[in-house]
Structures are given as structure tokens and as C-alpha cells.
N, C-alpha and C. Protein backbone atom coordinates (compact mmCIF):
# COMPACT_ATOMS: atom_id res chain seq x y z
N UNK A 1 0.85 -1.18 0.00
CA UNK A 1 0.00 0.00 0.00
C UNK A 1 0.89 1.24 0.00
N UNK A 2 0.90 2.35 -0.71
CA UNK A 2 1.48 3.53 -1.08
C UNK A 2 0.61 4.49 -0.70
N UNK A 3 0.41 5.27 0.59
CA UNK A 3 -0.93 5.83 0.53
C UNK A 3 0.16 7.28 0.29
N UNK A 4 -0.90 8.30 0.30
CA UNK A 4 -0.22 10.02 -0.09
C UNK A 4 -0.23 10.35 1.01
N UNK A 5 0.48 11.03 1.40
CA UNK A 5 0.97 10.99 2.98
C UNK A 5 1.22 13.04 3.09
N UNK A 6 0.47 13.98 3.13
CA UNK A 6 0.29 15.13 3.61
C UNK A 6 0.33 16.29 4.55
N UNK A 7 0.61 17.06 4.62
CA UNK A 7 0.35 18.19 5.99
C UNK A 7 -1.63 18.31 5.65
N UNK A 8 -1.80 18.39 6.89
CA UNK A 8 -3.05 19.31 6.77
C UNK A 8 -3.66 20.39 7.82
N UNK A 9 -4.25 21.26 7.76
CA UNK A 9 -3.85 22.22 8.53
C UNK A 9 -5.45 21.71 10.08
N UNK A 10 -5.00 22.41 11.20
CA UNK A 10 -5.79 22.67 12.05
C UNK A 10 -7.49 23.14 11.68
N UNK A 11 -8.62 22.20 11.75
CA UNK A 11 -9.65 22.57 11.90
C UNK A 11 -10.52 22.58 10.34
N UNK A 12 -9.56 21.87 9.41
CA UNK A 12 -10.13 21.35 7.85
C UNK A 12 -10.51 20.50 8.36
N UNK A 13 -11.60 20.04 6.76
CA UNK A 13 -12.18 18.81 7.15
C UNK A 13 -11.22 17.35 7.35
N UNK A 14 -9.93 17.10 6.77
CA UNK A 14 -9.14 16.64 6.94
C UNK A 14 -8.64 16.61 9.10
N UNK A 15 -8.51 17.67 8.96
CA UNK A 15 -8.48 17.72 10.65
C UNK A 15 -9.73 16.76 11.30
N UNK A 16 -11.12 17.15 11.16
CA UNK A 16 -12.36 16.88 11.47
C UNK A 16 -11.86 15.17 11.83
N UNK A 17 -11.28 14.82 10.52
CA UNK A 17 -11.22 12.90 10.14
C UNK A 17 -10.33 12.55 11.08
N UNK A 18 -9.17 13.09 11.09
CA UNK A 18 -7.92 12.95 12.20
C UNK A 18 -8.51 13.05 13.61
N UNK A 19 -9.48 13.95 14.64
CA UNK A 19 -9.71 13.80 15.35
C UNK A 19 -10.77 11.90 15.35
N UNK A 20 -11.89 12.18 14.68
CA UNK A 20 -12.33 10.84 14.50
C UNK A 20 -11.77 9.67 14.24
N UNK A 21 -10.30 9.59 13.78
CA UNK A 21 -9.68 8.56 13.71
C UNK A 21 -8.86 8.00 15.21
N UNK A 22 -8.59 9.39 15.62
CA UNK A 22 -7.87 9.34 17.17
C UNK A 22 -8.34 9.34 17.91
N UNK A 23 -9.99 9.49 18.09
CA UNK A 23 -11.10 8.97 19.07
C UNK A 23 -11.10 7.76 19.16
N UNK A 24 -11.38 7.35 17.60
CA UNK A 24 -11.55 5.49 17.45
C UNK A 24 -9.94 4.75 17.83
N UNK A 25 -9.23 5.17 17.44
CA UNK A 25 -7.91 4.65 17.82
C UNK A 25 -7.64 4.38 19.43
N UNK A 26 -7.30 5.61 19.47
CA UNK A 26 -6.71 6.26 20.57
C UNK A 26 -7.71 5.88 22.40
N UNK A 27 -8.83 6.76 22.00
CA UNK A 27 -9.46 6.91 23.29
C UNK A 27 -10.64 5.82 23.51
N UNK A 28 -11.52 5.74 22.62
CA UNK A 28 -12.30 4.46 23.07
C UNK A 28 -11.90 3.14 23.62
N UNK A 29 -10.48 2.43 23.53
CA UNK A 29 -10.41 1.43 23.85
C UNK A 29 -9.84 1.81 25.52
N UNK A 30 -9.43 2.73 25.68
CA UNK A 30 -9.12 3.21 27.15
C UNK A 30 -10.23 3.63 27.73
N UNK A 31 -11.29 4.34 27.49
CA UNK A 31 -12.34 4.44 27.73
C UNK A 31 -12.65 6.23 28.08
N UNK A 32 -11.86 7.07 27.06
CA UNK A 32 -11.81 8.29 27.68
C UNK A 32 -12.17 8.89 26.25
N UNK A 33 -12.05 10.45 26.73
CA UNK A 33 -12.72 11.40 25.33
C UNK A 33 -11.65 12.62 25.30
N UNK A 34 -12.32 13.07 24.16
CA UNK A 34 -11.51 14.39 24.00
C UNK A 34 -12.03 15.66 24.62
N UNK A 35 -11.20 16.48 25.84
CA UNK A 35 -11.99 17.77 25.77
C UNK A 35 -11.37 18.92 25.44
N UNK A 36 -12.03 20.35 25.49
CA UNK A 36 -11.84 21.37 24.50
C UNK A 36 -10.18 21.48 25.21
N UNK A 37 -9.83 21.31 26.28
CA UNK A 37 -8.41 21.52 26.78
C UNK A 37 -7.88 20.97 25.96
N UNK A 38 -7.87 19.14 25.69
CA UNK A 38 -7.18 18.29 24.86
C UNK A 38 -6.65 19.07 23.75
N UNK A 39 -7.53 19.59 23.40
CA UNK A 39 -7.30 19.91 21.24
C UNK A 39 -6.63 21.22 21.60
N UNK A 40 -6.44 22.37 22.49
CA UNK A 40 -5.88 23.24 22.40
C UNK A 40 -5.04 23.44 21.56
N UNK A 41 -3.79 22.73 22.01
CA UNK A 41 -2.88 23.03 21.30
C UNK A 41 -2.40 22.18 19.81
N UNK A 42 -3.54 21.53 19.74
CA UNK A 42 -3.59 21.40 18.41
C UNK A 42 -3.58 22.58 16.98
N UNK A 43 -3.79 23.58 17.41
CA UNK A 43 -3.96 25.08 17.14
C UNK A 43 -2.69 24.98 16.14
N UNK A 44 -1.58 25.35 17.33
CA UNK A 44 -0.53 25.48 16.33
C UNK A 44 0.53 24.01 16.09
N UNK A 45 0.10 22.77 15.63
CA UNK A 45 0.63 22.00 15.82
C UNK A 45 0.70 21.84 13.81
N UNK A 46 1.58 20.74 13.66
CA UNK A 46 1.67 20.10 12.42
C UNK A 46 1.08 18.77 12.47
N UNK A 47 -0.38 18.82 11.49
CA UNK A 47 -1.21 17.51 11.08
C UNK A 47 -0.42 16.83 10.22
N UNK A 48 -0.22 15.79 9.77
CA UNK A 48 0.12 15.11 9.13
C UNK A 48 -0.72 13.27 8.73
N UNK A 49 -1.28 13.12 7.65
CA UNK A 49 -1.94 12.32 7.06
C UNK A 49 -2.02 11.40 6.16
N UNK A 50 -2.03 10.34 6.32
CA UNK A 50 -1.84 9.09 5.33
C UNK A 50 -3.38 9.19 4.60
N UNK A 51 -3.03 9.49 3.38
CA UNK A 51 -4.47 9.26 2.72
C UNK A 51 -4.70 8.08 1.38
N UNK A 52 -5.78 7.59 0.97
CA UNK A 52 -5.96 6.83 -0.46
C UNK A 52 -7.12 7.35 -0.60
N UNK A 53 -7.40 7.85 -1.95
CA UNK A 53 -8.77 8.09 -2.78
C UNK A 53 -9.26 8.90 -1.66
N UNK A 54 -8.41 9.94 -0.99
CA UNK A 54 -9.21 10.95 0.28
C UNK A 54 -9.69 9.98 1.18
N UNK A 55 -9.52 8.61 1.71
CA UNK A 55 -10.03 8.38 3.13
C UNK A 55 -8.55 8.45 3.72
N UNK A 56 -9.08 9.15 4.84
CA UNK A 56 -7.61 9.08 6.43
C UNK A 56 -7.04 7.76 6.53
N UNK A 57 -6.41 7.31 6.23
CA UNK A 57 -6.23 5.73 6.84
C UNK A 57 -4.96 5.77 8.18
N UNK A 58 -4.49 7.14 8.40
CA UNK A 58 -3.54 7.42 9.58
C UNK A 58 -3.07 8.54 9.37
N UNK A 59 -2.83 9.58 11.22
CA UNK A 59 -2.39 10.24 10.93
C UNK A 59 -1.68 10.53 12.12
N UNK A 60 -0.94 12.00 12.07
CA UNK A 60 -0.25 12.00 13.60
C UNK A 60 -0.16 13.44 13.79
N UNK A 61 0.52 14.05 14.92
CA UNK A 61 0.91 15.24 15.30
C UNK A 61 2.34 15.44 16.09
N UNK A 62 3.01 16.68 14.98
CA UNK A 62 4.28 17.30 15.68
C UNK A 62 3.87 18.38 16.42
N UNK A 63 4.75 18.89 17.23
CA UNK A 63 4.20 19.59 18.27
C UNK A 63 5.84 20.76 18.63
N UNK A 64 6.12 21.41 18.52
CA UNK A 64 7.43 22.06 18.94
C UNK A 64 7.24 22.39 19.74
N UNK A 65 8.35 21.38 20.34
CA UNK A 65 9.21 21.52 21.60
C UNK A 65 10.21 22.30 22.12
N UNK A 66 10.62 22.25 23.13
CA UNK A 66 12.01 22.62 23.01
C UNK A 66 13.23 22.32 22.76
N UNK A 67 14.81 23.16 22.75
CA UNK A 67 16.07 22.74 22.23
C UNK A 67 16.12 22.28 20.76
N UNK A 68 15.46 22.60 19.75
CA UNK A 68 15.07 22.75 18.50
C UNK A 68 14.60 20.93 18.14
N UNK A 69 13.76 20.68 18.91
CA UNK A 69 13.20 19.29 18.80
C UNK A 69 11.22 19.37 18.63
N UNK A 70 10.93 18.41 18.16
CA UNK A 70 9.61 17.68 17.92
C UNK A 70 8.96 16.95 18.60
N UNK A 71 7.97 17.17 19.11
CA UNK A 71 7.18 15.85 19.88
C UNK A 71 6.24 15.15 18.88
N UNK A 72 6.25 14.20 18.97
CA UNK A 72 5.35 13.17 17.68
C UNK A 72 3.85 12.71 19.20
N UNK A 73 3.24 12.95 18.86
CA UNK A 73 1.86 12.93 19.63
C UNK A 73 0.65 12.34 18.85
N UNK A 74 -0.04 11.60 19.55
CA UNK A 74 -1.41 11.32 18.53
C UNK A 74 -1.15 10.50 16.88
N UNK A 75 -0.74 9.02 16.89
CA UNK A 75 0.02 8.60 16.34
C UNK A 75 -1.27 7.73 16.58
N UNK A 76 -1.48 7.55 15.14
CA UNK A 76 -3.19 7.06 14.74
C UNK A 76 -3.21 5.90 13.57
N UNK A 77 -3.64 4.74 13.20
CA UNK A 77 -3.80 4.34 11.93
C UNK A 77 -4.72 3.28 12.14
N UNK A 78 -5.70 3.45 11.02
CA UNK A 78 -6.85 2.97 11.01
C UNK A 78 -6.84 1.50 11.77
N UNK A 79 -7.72 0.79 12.34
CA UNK A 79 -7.38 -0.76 12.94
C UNK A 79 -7.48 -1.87 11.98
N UNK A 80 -7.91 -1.30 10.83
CA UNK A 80 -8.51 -2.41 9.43
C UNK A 80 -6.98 -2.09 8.83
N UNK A 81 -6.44 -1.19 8.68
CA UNK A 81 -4.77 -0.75 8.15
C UNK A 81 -3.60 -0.85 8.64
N UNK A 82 -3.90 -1.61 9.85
CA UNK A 82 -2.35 -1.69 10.60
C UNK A 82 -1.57 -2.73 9.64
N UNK A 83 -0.26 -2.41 10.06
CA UNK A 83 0.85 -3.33 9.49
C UNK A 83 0.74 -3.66 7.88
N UNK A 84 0.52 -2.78 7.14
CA UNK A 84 0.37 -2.31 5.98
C UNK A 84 1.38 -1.32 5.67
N UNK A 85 1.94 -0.92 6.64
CA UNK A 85 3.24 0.19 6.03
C UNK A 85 2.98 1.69 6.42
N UNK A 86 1.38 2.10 6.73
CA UNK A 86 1.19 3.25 6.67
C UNK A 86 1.93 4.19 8.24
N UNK A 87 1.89 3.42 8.75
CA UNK A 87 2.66 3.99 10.25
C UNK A 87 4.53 4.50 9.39
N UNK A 88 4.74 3.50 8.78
CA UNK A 88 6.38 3.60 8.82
C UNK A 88 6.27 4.87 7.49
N UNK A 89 5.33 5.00 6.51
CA UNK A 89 5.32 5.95 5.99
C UNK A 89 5.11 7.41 6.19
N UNK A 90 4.21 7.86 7.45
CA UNK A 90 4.21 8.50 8.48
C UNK A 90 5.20 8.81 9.14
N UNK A 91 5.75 8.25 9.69
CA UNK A 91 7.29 8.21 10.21
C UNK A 91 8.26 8.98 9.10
N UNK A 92 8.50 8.00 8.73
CA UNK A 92 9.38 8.53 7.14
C UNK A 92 9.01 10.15 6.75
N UNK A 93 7.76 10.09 6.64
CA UNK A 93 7.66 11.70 6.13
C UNK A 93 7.77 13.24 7.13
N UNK A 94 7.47 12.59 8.36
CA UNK A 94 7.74 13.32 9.22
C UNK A 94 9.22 13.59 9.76
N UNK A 95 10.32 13.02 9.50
CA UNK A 95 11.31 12.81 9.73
C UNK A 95 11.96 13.30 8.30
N UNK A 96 11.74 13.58 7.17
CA UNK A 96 12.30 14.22 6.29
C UNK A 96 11.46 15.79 6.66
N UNK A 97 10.30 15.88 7.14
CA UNK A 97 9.55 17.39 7.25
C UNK A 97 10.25 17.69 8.28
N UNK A 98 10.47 17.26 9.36
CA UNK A 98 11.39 18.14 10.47
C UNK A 98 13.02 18.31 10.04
N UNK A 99 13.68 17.51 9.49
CA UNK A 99 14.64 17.26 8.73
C UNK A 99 15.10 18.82 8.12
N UNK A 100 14.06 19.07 6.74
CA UNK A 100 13.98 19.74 5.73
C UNK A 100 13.77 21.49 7.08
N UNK A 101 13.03 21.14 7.94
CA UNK A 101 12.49 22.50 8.46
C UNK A 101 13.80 22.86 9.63
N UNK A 102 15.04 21.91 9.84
CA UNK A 102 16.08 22.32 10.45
C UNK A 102 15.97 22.06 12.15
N UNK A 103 14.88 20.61 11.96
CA UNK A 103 14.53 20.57 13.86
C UNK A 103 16.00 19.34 13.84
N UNK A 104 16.47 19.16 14.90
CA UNK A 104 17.36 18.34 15.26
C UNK A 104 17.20 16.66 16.00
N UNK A 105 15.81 16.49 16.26
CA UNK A 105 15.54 15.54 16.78
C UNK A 105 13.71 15.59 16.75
N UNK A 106 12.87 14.04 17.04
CA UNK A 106 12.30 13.96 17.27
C UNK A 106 11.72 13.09 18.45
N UNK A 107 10.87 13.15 19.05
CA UNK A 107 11.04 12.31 20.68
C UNK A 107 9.60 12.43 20.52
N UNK A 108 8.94 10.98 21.32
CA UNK A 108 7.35 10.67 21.69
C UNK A 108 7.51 10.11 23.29
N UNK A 109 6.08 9.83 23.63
CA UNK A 109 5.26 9.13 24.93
C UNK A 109 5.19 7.76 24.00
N UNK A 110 5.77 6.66 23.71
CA UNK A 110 5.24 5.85 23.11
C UNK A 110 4.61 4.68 23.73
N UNK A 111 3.71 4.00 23.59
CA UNK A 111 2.88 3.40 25.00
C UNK A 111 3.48 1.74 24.57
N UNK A 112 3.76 1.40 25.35
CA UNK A 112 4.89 0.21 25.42
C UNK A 112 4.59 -0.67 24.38
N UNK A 113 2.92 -0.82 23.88
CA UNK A 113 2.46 -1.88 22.86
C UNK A 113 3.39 -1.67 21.42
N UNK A 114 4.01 -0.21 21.45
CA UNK A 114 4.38 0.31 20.05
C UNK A 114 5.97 0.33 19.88
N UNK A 115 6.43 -0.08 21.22
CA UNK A 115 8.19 0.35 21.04
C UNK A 115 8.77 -0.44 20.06
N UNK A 116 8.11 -2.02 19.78
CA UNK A 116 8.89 -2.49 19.10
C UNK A 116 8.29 -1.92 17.28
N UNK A 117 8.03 -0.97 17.15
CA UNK A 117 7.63 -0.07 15.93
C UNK A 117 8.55 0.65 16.02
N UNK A 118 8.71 1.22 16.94
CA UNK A 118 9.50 2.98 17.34
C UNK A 118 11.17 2.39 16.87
N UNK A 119 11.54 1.11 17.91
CA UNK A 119 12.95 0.71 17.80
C UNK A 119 13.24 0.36 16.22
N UNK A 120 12.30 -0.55 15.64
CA UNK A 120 12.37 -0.85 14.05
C UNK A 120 12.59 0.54 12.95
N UNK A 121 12.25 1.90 13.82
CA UNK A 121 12.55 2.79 13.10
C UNK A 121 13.95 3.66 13.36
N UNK A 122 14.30 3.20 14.21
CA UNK A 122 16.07 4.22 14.62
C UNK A 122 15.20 4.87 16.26
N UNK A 123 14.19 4.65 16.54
CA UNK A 123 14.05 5.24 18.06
C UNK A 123 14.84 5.04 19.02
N UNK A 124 15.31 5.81 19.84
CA UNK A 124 15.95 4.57 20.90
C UNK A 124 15.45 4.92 22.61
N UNK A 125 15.32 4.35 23.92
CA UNK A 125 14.11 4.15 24.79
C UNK A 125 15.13 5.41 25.64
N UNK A 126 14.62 6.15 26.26
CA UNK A 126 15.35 7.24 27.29
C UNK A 126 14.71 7.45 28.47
N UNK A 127 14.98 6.24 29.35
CA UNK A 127 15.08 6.43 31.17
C UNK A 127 14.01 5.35 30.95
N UNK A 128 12.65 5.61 31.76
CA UNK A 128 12.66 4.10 32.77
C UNK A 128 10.90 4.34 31.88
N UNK A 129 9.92 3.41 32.51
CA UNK A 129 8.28 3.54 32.19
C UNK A 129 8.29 4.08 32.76
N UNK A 130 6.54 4.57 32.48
CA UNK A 130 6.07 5.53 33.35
C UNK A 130 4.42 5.10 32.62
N UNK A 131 3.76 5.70 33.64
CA UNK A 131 2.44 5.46 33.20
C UNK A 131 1.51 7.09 32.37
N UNK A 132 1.06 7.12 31.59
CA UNK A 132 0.11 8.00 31.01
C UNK A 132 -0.95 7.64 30.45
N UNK A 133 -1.87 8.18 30.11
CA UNK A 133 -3.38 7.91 30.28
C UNK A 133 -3.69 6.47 30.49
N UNK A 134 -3.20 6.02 32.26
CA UNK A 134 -3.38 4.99 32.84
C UNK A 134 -2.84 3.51 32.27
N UNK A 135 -2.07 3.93 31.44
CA UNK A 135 -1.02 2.34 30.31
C UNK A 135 0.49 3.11 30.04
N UNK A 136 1.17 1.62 30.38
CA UNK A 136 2.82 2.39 30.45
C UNK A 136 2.98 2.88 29.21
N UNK A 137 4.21 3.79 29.03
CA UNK A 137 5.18 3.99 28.53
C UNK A 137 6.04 4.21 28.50
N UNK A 138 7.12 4.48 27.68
CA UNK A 138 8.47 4.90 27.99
C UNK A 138 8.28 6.14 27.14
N UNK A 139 9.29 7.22 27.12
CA UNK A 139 9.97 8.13 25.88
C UNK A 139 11.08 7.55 25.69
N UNK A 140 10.72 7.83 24.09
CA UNK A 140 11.42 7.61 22.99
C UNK A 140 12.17 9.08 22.03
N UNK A 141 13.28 8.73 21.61
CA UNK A 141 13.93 10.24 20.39
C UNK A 141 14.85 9.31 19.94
N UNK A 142 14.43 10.22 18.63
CA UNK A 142 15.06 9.75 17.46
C UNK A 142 16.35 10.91 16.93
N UNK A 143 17.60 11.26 17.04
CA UNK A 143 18.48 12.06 16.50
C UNK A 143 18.22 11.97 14.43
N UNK A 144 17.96 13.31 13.81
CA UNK A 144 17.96 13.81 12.70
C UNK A 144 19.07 13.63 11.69
């Protein structure tokens, strides 16, 4: 699968799909929701989107950080599309877009089910678990 893989901006209908994909992903199986705090700072964040024939099939969010680094947040792909490639294409493009825009690193919350994704990509694990929205994780960064 080759999907087209995009920026899209805050609050398009493209945005609209990305939140609905990261509801279904993300928060229903934990059993929680999104509130207007959550999306704040989605405002000024970078969308980024795996698309075919315009459906979302995954998407994610950079977030600037500090020390000229990226947070990768909200790391989404459809449950009918996993392990199809679209995560590592995501990856890939986000890592040439921070690349190209002169950030030096990228670093996530990655929730332990996913490290062996993160490590298959050059991630590597920094300090100990920890728990966030009630399921471990570790942080993860990736050097540019």
C-alpha cells in the first residue's frame, strides 16, 4: 500500500477525520474522550496524514518543543490498516519534514504496545516507564 501521505492544517475537514480517527484509535479502547483543553494546542501543531482516494487511513501530530526538537503525539492508523506500512510511511515523512524544516531531533510518549515499531525505526528508549493515560510507557527520540 502507497498511501499520499500530507500536511493538513488545524480545523479542515481533513483535521475533522484525524480527530475521529484518534477517538476510534486512541481513546475508546481506554475508555476516555476528548476535551476542549485536549485539542488546544492542536492550534498550532503540524497535522500530518496518510491518505488513499481521500479516506484518512492514519495520521499524527508534531508539536514544537524545546532545544530545536519535535514531539510526535497522537500517532493514529486505522485498525482495518495496521501493518500495511502506513505507520512507517508516516514516520518517514515526518522525519524528512522536520529534517527539511532544520529541527534536530524527534522524541514521543510511546505506550509500550508500540516500542517495538519505534525501535524498528532508529528510536531509541530514554530512562525508565512511566504510566500515562493509565497504560505504560516509555519516551522515545530519534536524532535527525
Amino acid at each position: 500500500m502507497h498511501p499520499s501521505i500530507r500536511l493538513f492544517t488545524y480545523g479542515s475537514p481533513d483535521y475533522l477525520l484525524s480527530l475521529i480517527l484518534r477517538y476510534k484509535i486512541l481513546r475508546i479502547p481506554l475508555g476516555l474522550t476528548y476535551s476542549a483543553k485536549d485539542l488546544e494546542s492542536d492550534q498550532s501543531d503540524f497535522h500530518i496524514g496518510a491518505f488513499e482516494n481521500e479516506q484518512l487511513l492514519g495520521s499524527l501530530i508534531l508539536s514544537v518543543d524545546k532545544n530545536n526538537t519535535l514531539k510526535m503525539r497522537q500517532v493514529a492508523v486505522d485498525d482495518t490498516k495496521q501493518g500495511k506500512g502506513i505507520g512507517s510511511a508516516l514516520l518517514q515523512f515526518s522525519e524528512t519534514f522536520a529534517q527539511l524544516k532544520g529541527y534536530a531531533s524527534i522524541h514521543c510518549h510511546a505506550r509500550k504496545t508500540a516500542v517495538p515499531f519505534y525501535l524498528k525505526h532508529g528510536y531509541t528508549i530514554i530512562g525508565d516507564e512511566f504510566t500515562e493515560v493509565n497504560i505504560p510507557h516509555v519516551y522515545m527520540e530519534k536524532l535527525l
